[in-house]
C-alpha atoms as a PDB file:
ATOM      1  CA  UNK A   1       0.000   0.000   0.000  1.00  0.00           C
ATOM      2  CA  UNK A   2       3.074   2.366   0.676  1.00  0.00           C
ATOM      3  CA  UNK A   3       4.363   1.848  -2.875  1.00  0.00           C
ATOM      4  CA  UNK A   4       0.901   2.672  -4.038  1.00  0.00           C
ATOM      5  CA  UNK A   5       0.314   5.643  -2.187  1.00  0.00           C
ATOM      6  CA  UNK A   6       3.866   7.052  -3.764  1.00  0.00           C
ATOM      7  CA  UNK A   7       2.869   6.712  -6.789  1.00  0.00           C
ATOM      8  CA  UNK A   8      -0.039   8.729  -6.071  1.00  0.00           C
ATOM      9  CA  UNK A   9       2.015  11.414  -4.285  1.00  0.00           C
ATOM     10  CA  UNK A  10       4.398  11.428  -7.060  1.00  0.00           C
ATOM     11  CA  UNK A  11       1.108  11.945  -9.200  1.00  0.00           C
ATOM     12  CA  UNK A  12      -0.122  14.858  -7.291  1.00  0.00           C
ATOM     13  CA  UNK A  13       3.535  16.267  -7.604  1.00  0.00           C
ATOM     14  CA  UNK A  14       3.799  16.283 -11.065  1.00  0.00           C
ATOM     15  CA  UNK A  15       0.113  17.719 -11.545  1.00  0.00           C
ATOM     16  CA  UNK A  16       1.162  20.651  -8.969  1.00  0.00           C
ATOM     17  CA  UNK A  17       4.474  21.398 -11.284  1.00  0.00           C
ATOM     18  CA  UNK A  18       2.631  21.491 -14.076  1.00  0.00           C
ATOM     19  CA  UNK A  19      -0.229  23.395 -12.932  1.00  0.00           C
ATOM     20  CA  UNK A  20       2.209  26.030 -12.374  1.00  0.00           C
ATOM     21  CA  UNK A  21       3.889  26.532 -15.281  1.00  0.00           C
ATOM     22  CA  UNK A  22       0.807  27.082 -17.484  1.00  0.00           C
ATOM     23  CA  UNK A  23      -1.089  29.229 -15.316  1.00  0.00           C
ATOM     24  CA  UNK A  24      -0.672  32.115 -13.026  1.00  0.00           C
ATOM     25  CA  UNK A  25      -3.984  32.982 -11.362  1.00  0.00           C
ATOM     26  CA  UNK A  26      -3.952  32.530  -7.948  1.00  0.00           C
ATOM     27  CA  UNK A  27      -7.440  31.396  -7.597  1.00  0.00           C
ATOM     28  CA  UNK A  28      -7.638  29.017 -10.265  1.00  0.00           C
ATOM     29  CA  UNK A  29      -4.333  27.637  -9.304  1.00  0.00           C
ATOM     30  CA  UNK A  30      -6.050  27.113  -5.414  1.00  0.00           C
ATOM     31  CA  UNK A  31      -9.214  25.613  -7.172  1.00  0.00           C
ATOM     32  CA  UNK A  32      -7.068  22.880  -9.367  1.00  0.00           C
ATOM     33  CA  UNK A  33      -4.938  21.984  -6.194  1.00  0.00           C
ATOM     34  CA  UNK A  34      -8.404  21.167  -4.281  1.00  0.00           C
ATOM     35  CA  UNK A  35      -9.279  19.111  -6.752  1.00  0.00           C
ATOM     36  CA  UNK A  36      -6.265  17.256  -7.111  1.00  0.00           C
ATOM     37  CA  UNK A  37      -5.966  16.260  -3.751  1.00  0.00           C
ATOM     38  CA  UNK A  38      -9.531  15.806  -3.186  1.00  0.00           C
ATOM     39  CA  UNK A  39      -9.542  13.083  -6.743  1.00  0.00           C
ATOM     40  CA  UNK A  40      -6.454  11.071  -4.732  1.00  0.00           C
ATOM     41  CA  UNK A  41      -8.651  11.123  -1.372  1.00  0.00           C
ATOM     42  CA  UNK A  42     -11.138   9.531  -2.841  1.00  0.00           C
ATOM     43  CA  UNK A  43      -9.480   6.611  -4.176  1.00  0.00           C
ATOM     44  CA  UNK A  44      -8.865   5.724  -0.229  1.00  0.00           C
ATOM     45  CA  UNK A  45     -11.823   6.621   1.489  1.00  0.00           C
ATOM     46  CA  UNK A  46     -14.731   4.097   2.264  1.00  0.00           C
ATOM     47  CA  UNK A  47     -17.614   4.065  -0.307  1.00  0.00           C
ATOM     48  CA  UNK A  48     -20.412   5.191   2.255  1.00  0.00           C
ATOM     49  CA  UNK A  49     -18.240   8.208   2.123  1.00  0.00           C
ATOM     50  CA  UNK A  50     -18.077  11.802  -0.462  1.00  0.00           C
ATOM     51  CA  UNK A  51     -16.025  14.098  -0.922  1.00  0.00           C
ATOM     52  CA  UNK A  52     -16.657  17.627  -2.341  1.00  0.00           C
ATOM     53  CA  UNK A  53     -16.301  21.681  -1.407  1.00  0.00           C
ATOM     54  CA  UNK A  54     -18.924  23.720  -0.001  1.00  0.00           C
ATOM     55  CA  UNK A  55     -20.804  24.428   3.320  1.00  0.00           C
ATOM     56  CA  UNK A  56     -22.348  22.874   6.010  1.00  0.00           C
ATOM     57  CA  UNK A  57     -25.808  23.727   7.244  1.00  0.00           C
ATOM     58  CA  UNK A  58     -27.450  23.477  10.773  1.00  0.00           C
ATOM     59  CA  UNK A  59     -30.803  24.602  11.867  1.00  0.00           C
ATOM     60  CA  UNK A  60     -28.715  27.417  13.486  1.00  0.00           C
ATOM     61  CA  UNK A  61     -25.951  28.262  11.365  1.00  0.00           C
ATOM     62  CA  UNK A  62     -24.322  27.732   8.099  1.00  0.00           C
ATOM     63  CA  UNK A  63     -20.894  27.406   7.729  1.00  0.00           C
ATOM     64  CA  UNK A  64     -18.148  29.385   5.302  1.00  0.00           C
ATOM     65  CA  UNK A  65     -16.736  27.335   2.662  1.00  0.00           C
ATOM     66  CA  UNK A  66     -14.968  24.303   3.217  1.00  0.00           C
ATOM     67  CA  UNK A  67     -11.987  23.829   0.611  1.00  0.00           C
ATOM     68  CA  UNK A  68     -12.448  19.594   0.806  1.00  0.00           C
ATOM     69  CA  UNK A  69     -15.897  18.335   2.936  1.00  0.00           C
ATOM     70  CA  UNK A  70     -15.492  14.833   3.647  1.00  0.00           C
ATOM     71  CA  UNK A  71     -19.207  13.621   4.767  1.00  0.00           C
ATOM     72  CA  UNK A  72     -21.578  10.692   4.441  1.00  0.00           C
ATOM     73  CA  UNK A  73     -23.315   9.598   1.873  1.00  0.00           C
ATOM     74  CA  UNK A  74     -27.024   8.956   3.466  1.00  0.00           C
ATOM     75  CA  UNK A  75     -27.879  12.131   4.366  1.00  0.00           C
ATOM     76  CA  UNK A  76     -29.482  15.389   2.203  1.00  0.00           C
ATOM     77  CA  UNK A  77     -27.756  17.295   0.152  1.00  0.00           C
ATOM     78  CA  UNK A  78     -29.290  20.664   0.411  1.00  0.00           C
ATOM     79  CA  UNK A  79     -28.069  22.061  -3.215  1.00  0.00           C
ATOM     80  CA  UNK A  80     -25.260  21.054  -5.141  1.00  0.00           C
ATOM     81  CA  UNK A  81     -23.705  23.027  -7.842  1.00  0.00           C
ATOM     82  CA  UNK A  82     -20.993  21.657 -10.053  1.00  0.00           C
ATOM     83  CA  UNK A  83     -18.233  20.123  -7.338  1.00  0.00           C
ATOM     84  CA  UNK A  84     -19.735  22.373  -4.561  1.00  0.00           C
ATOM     85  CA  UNK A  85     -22.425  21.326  -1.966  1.00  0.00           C
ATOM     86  CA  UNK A  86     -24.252  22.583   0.672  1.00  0.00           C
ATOM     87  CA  UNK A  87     -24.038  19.611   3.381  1.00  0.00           C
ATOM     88  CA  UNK A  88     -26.616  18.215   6.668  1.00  0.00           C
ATOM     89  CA  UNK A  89     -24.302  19.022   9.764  1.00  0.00           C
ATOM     90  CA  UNK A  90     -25.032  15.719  10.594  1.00  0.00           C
ATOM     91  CA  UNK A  91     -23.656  13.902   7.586  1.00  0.00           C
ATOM     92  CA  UNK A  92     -19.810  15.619   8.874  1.00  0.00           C
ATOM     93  CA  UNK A  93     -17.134  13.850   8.548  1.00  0.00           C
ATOM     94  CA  UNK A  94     -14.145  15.854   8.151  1.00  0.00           C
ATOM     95  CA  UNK A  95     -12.720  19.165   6.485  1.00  0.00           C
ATOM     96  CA  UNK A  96      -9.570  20.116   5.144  1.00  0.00           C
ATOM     97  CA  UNK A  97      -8.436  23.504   4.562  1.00  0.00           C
ATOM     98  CA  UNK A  98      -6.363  23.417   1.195  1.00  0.00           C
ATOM     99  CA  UNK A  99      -3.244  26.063   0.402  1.00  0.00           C
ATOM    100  CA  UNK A 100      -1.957  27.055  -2.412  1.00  0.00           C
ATOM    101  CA  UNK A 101       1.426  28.475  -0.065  1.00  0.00           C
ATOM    102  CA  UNK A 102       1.455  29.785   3.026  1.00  0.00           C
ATOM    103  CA  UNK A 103       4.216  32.472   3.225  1.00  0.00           C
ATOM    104  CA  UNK A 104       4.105  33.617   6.609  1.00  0.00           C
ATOM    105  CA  UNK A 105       3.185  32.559  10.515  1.00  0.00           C
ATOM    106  CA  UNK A 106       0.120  35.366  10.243  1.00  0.00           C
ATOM    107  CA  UNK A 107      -1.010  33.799   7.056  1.00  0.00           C
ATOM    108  CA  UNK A 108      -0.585  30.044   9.584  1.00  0.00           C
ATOM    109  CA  UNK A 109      -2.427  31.833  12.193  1.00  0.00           C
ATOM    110  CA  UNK A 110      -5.209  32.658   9.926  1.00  0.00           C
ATOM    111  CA  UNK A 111      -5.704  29.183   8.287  1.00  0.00           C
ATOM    112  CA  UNK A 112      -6.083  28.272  12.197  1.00  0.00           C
ATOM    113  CA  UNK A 113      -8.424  30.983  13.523  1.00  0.00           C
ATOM    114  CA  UNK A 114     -10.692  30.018  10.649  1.00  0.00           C
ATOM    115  CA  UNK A 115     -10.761  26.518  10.892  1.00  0.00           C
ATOM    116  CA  UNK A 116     -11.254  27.048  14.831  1.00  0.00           C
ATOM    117  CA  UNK A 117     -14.390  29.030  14.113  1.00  0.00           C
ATOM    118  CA  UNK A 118     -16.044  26.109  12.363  1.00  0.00           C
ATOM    119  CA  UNK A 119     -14.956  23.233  14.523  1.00  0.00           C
ATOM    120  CA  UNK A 120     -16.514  25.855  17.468  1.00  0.00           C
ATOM    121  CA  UNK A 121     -19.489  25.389  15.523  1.00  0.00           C
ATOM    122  CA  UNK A 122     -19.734  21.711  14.692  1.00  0.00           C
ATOM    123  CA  UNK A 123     -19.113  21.319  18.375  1.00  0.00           C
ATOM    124  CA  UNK A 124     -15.570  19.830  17.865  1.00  0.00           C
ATOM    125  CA  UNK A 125     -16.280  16.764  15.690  1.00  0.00           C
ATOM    126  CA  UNK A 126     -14.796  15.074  13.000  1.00  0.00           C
ATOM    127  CA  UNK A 127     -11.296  15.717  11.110  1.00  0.00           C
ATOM    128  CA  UNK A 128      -9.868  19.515  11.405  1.00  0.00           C
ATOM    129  CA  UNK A 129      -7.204  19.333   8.636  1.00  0.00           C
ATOM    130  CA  UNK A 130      -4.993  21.942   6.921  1.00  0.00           C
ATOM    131  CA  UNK A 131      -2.998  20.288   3.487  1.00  0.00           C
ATOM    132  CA  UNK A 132      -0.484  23.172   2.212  1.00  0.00           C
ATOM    133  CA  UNK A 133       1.378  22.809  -0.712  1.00  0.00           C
ATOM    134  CA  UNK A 134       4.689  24.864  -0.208  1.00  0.00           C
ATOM    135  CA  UNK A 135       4.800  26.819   3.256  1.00  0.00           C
ATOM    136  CA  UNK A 136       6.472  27.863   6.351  1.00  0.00           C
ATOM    137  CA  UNK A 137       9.047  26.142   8.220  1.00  0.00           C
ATOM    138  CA  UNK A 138       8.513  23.830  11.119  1.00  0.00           C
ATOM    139  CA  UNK A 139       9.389  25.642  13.641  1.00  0.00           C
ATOM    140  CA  UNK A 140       7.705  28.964  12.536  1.00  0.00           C
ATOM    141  CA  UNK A 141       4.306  26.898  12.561  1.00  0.00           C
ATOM    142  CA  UNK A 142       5.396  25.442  15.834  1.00  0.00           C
ATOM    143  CA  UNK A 143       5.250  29.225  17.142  1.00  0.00           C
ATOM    144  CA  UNK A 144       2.172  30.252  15.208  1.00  0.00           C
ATOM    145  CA  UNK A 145       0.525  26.895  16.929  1.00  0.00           C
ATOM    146  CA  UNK A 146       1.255  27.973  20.864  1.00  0.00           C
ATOM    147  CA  UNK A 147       0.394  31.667  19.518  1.00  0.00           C
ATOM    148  CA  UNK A 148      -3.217  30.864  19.162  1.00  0.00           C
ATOM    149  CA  UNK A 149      -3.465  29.140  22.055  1.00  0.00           C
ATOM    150  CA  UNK A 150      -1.689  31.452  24.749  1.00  0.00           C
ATOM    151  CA  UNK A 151      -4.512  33.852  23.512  1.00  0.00           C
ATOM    152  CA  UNK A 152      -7.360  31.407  25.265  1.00  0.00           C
ATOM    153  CA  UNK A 153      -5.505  28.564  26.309  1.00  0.00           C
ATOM    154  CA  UNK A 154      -7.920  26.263  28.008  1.00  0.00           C
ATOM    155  CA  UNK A 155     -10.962  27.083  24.896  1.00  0.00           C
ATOM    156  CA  UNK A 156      -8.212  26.894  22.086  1.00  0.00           C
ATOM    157  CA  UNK A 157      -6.664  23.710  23.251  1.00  0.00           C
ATOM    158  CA  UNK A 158      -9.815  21.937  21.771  1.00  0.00           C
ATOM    159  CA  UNK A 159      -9.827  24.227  18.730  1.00  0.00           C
ATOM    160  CA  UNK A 160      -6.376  23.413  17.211  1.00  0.00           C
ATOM    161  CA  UNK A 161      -6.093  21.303  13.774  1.00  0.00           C
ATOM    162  CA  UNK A 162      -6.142  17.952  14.132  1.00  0.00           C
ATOM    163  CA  UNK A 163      -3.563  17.641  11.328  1.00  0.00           C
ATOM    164  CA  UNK A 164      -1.071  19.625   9.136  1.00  0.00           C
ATOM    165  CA  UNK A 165       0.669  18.424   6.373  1.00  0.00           C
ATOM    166  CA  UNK A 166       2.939  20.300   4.308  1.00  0.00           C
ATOM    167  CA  UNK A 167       4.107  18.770   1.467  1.00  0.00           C
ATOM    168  CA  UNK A 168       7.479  17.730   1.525  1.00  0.00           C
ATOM    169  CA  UNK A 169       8.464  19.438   4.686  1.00  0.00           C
ATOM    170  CA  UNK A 170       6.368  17.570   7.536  1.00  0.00           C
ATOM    171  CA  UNK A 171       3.218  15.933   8.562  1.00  0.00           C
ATOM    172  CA  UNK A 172       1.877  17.105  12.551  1.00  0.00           C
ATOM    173  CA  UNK A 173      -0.728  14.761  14.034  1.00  0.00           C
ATOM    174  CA  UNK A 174      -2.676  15.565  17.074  1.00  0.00           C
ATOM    175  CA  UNK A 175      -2.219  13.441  20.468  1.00  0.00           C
ATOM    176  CA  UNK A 176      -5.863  13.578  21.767  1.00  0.00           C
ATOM    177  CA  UNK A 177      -5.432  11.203  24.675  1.00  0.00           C
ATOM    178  CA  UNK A 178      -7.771  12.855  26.444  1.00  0.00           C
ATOM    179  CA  UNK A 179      -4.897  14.442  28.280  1.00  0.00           C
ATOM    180  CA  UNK A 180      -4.125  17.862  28.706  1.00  0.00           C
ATOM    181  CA  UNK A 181      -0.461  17.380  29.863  1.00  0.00           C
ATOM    182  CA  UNK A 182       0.559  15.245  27.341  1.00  0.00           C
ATOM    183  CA  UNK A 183       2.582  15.941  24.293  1.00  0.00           C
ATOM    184  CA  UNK A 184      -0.068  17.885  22.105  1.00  0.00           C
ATOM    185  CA  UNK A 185       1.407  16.820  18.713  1.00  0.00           C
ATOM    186  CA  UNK A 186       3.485  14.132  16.953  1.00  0.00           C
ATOM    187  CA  UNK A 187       5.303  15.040  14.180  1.00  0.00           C
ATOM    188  CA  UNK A 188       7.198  13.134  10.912  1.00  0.00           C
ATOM    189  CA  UNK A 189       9.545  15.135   8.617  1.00  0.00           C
ATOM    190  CA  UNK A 190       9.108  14.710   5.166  1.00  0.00           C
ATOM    191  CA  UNK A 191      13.129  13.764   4.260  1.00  0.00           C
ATOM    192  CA  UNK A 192      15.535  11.135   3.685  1.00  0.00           C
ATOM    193  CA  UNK A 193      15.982  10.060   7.473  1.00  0.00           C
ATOM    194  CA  UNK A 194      12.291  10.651   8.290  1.00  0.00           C
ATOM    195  CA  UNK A 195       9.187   9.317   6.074  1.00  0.00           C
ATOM    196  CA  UNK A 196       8.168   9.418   2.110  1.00  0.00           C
ATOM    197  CA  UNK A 197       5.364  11.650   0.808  1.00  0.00           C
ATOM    198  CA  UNK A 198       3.289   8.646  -0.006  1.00  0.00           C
ATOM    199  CA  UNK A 199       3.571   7.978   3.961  1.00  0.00           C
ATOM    200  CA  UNK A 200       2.722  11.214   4.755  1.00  0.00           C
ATOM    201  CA  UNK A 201      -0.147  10.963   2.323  1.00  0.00           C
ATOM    202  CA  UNK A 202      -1.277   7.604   4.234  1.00  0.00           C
ATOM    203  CA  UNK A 203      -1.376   9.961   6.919  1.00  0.00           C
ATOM    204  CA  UNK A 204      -4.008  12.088   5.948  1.00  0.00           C
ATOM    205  CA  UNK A 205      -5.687   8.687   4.811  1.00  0.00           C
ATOM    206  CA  UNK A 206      -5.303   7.538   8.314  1.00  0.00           C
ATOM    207  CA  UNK A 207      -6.646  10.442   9.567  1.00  0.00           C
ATOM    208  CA  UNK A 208     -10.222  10.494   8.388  1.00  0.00           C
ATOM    209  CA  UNK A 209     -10.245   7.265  10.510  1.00  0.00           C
ATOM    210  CA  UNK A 210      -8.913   8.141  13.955  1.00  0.00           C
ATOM    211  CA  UNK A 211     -10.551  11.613  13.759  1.00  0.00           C
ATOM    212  CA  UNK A 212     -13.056  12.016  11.042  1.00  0.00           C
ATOM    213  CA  UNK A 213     -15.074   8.414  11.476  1.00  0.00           C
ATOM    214  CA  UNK A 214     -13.360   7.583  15.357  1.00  0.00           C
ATOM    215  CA  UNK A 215     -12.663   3.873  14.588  1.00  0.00           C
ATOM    216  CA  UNK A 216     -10.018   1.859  14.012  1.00  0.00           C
ATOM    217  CA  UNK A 217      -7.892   1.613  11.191  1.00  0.00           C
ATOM    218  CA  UNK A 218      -8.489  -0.818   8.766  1.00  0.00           C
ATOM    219  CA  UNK A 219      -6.292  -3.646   7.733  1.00  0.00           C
ATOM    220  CA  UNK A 220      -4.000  -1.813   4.895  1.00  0.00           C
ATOM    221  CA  UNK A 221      -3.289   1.429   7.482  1.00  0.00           C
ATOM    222  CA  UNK A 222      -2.260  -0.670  10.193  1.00  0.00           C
ATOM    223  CA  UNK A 223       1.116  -1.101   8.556  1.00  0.00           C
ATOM    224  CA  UNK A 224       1.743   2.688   8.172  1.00  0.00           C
ATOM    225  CA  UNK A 225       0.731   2.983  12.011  1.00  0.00           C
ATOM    226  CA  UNK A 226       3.442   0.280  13.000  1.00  0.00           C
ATOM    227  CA  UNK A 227       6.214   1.484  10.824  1.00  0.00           C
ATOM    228  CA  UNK A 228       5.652   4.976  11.741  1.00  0.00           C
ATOM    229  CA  UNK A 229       5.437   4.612  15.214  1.00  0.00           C
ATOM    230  CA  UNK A 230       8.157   4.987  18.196  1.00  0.00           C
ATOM    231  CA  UNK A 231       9.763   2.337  17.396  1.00  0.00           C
ATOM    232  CA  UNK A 232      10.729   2.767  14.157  1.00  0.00           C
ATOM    233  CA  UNK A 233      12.320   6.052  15.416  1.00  0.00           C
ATOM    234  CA  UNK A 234      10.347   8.366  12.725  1.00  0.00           C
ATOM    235  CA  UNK A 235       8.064  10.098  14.898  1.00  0.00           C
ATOM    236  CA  UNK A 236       9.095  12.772  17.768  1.00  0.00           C
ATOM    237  CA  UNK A 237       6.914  14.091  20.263  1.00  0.00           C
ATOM    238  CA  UNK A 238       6.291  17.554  20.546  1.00  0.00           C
ATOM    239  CA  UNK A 239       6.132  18.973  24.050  1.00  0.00           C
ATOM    240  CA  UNK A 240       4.144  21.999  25.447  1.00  0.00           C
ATOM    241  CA  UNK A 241       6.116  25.375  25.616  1.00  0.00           C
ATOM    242  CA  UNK A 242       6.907  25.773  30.018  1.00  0.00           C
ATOM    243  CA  UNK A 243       4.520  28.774  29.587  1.00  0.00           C
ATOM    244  CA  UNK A 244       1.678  26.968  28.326  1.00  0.00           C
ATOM    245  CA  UNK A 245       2.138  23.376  30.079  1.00  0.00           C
ATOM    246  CA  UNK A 246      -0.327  24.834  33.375  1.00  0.00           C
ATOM    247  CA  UNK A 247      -2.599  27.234  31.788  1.00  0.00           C
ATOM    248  CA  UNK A 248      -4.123  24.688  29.273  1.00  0.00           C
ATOM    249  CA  UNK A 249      -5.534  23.048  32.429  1.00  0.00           C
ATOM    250  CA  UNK A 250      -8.820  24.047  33.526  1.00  0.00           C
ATOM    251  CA  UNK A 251      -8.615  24.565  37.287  1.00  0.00           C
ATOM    252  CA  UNK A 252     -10.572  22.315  39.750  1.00  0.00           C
ATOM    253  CA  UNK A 253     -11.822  22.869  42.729  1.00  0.00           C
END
């Protein structure tokens, strides 16, 4: 399954560097990127399962555009227009927020302030992804990460992605243990000594199981989870900043 899912990153690769060099306008460029990862999601993901962009609906609220809606099948659609739909919050399964690049930590902390405001308003469920093409270092996202959560640390602790893969740099994972102390994040790099894009890409897969659908991961994952694990010495932990490893927990009395 690893060979496969090189293949497909090497496929999304090529489509990205070619993309490029015949067109130049930013938003078209952002639309064909959606819709190349979205075409190599859906060769993975179960078949009681869609994928699309658009919007969720509630009886209270509607959301803002979702760059890749990952959602059930047997539920309403409330309108659907080309690739985009308008979904039943109830048919949620996931969301990733696809970028073009992401120069800059503010652009980061943007990407994350807006994909906070929706999981606030699906009530925290289901995947919380962001998939960037080219973008900031490690470290600067690392920042950008503790950032928005020193500014409400026990309500943003729930609110940060669940993943964030950046092509060909690294792959962050949330912990969600269910505890606050430990190590928010896991993290591969995307390099010779760490993992392959088609791992990383597994990743993602992998995702829409442990956070999107909350079950376990079926047969042809469980080798990525092995071989990626601790003992194969390719993913780190990433520990809470000293500032930030009290206030995240809610006080009791």
């Amino acid at each position: 399954m690893e060979n496969v899912a090189e293949h497909y990153a090497n496929e999304l690769n090529a489509q990205f560097r070619t993309l490029n060099h015949f067109v130049s306008h930013a938003g078209e460029i952002g639309r064909a990127h959606e819709t190349f990862l979205r075409s190599v999601l859906a060769r993975f993901i179960p078949r009681d399962l869609k994928l699309s962009s658009g919007f969720v609906a509630s009886p209270k609220w509607t959301s803002r555009q979702q760059d890749i809606l990952i959602y059930k099948r047997d539920f309403t659609t409330f309108l659907e227009i080309g690739d985009c739909k308008v979904i039943d919050h109830q048919a949620f399964i996931g969301s990733i927020e696809v970028k073009t690049q992401i120069d800059s930590s503010r652009t980061f902390r943007d990407a994350i302030d807006t994909q906070a405001e929706f999981r606030n308003q699906i009530q925290h469920r289901g995947l919380h992804a962001i998939y960037a093409w080219e973008a900031i270092s490690f470290e600067k996202a690392l920042d950008a990460l503790w950032e928005f959560v020193r500014t409400a640390p026990v309500k943003n602790y729930d609110s940060m992605p669940d993943v964030v893969y950046v092509r060909g740099k690294y792959f962050l994972m949330a912990n969600r243990d269910g505890h606050r102390e430990s190590p928010p994040y896991h993290v591969w790099h995307i390099r010779d000594e760490g993992i392959t894009e088609g791992q990383a890409l597994l990743g993602l897969v992998a995702s829409v199981w442990r956070f999107g659908q909350m079950e376990c991961l079926p047969w042809w994952l469980l080798s990525w989870h092995e071989n990626l694990g601790m003992v194969a010495a390719k993913l780190h932990e990433i520990q809470w900043p000293d500032d930030l490893k009290e206030s995240i927990t809610p006080n009791t009395p």
